[in-house]
C-alpha atoms as a PDB file:
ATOM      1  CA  UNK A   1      16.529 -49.895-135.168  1.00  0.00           C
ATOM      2  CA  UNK A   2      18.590 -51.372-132.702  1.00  0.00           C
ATOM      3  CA  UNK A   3      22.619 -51.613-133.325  1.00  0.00           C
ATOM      4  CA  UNK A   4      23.142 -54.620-131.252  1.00  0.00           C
ATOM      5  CA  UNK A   5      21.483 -58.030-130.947  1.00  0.00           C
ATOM      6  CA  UNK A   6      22.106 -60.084-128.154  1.00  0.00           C
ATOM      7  CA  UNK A   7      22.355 -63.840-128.639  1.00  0.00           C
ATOM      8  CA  UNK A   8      20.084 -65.487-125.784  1.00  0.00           C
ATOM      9  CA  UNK A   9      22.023 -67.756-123.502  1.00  0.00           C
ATOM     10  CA  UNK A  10      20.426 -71.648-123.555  1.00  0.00           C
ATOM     11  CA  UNK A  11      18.732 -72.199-120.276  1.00  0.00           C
ATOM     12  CA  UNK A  12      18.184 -75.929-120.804  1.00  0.00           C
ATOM     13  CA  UNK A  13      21.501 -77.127-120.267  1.00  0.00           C
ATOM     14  CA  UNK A  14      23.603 -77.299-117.011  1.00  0.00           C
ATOM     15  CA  UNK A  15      27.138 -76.195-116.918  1.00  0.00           C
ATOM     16  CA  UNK A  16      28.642 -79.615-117.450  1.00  0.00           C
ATOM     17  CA  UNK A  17      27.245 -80.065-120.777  1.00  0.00           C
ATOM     18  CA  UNK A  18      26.657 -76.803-121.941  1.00  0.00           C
ATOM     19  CA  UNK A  19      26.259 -75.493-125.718  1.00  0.00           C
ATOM     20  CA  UNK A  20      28.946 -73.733-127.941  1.00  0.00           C
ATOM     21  CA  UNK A  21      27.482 -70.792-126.959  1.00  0.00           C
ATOM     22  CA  UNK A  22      27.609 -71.249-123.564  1.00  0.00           C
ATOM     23  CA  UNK A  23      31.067 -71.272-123.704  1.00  0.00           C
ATOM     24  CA  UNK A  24      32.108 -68.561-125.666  1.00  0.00           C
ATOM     25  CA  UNK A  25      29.751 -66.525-123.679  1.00  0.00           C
ATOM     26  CA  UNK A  26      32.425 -64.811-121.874  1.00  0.00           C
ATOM     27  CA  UNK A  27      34.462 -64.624-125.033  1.00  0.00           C
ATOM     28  CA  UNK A  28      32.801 -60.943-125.779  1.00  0.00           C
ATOM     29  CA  UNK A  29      29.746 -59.246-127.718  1.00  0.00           C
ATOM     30  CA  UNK A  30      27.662 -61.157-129.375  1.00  0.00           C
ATOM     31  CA  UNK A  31      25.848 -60.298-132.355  1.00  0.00           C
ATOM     32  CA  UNK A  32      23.445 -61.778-135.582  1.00  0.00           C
ATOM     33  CA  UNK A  33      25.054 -63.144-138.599  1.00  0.00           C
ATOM     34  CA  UNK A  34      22.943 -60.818-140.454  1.00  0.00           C
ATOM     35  CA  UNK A  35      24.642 -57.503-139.155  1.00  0.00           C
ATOM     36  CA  UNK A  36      26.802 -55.778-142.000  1.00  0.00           C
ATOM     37  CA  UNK A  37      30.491 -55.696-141.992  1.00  0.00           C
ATOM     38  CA  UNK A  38      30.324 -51.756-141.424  1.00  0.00           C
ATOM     39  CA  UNK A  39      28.242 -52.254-138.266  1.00  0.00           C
ATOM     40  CA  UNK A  40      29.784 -54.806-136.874  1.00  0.00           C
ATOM     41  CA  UNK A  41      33.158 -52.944-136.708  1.00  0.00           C
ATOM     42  CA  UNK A  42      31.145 -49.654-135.374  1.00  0.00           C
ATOM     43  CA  UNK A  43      30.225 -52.298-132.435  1.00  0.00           C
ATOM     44  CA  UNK A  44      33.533 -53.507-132.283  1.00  0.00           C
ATOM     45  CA  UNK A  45      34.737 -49.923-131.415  1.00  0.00           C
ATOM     46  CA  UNK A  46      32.185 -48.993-129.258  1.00  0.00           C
ATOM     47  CA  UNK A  47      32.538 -52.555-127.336  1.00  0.00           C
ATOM     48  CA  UNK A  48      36.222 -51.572-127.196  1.00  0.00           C
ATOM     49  CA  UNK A  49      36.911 -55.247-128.085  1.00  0.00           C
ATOM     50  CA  UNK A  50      38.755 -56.971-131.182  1.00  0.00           C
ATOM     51  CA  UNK A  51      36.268 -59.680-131.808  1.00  0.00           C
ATOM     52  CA  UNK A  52      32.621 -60.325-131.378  1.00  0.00           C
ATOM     53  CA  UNK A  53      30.657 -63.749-131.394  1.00  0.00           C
ATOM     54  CA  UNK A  54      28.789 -64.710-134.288  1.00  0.00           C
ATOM     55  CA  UNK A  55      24.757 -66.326-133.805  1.00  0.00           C
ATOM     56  CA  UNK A  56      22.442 -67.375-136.741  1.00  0.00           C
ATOM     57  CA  UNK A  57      19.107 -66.501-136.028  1.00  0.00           C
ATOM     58  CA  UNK A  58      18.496 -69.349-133.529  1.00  0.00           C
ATOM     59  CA  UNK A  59      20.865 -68.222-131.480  1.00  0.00           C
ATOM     60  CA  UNK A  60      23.288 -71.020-132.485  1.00  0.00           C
ATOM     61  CA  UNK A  61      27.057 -70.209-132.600  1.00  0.00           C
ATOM     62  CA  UNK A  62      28.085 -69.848-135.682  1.00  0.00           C
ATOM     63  CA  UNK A  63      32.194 -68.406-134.855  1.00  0.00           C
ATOM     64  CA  UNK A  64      34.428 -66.336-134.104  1.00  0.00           C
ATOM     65  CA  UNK A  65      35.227 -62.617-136.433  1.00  0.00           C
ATOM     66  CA  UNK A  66      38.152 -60.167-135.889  1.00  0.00           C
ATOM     67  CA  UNK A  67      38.682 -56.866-136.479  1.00  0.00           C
ATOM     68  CA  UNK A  68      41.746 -57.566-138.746  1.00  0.00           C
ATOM     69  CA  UNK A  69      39.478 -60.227-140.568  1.00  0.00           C
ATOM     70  CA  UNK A  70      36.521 -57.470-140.744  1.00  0.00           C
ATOM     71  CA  UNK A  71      38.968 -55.196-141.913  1.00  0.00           C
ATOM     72  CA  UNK A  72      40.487 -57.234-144.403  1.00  0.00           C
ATOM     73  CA  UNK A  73      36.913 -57.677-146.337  1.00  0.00           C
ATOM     74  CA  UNK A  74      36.210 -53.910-146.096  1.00  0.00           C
ATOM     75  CA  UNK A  75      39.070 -53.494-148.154  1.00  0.00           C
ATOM     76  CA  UNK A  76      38.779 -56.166-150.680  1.00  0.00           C
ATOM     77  CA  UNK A  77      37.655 -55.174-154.518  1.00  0.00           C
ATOM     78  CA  UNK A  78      34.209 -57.532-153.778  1.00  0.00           C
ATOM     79  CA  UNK A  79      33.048 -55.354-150.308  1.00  0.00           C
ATOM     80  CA  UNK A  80      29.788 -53.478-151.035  1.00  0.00           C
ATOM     81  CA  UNK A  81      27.864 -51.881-147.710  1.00  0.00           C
ATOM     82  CA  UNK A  82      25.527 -54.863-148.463  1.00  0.00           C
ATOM     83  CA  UNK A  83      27.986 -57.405-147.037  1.00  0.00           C
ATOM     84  CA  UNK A  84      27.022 -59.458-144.065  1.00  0.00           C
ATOM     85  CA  UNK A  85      28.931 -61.274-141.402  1.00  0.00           C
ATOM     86  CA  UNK A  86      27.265 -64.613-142.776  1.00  0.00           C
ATOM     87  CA  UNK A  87      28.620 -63.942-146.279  1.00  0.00           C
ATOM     88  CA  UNK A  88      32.419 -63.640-145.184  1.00  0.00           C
ATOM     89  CA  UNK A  89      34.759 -66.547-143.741  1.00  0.00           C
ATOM     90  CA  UNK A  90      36.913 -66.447-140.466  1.00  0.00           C
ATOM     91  CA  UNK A  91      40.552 -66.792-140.472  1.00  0.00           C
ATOM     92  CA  UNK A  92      40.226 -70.339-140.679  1.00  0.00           C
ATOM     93  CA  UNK A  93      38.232 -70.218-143.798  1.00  0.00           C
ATOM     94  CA  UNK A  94      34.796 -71.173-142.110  1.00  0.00           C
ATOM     95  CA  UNK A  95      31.636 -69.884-143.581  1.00  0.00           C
ATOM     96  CA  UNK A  96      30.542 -67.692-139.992  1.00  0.00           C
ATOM     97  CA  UNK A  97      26.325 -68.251-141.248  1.00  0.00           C
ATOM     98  CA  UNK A  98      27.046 -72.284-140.472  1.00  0.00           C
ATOM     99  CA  UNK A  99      26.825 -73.564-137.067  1.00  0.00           C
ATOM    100  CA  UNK A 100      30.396 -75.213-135.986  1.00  0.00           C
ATOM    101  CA  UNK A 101      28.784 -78.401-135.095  1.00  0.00           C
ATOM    102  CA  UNK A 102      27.744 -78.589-139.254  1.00  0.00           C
ATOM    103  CA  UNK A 103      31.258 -78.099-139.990  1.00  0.00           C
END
């Protein structure tokens, strides 16, 4: 089973109009919506980073996560090991399993 997913970078646009993703590629790891809460923060730590970028399963870019955010929902009275980064919001409240451009 393999810890960390790579989002694929778009190779049909240039770098004038890329994607969201594009973008943010630089912005740190990126990972599936579908990882847990408790993985994602093990990647966090072994990344050495405070933040990874969110896909969906199409690679889109679905936002940013923190580990104060990731944190936060570990230690709320609804967090089960079941959670996934698609079932929580960011800091601003957005679902992270919708692509920004749907927001």
């Amino acid at each position: 089973m393999t810890l960390l997913q790579t989002c694929p970078r778009s190779t049909g646009t240039n770098a004038v109009h890329g994607t969201v993703a594009d973008a943010v590629d630089a912005a740190g790891p990126q990972v599936w919506d579908d990882m847990t809460v408790e993985v994602a923060l093990s990647v966090m730590a072994a990344a050495r980073t405070g933040h990874l970028v969110v896909c969906d399963q199409d690679g889109q870019y679905t936002g940013l996560v923190t580990r104060t955010r990731l944190t936060a929902v570990r230690n709320g009275s609804a967090y089960t090991d079941r959670v996934r980064l698609r079932d929580i919001t960011d800091e601003l409240g957005n679902a992270l399993g919708a692509p920004v451009l749907a927001r």
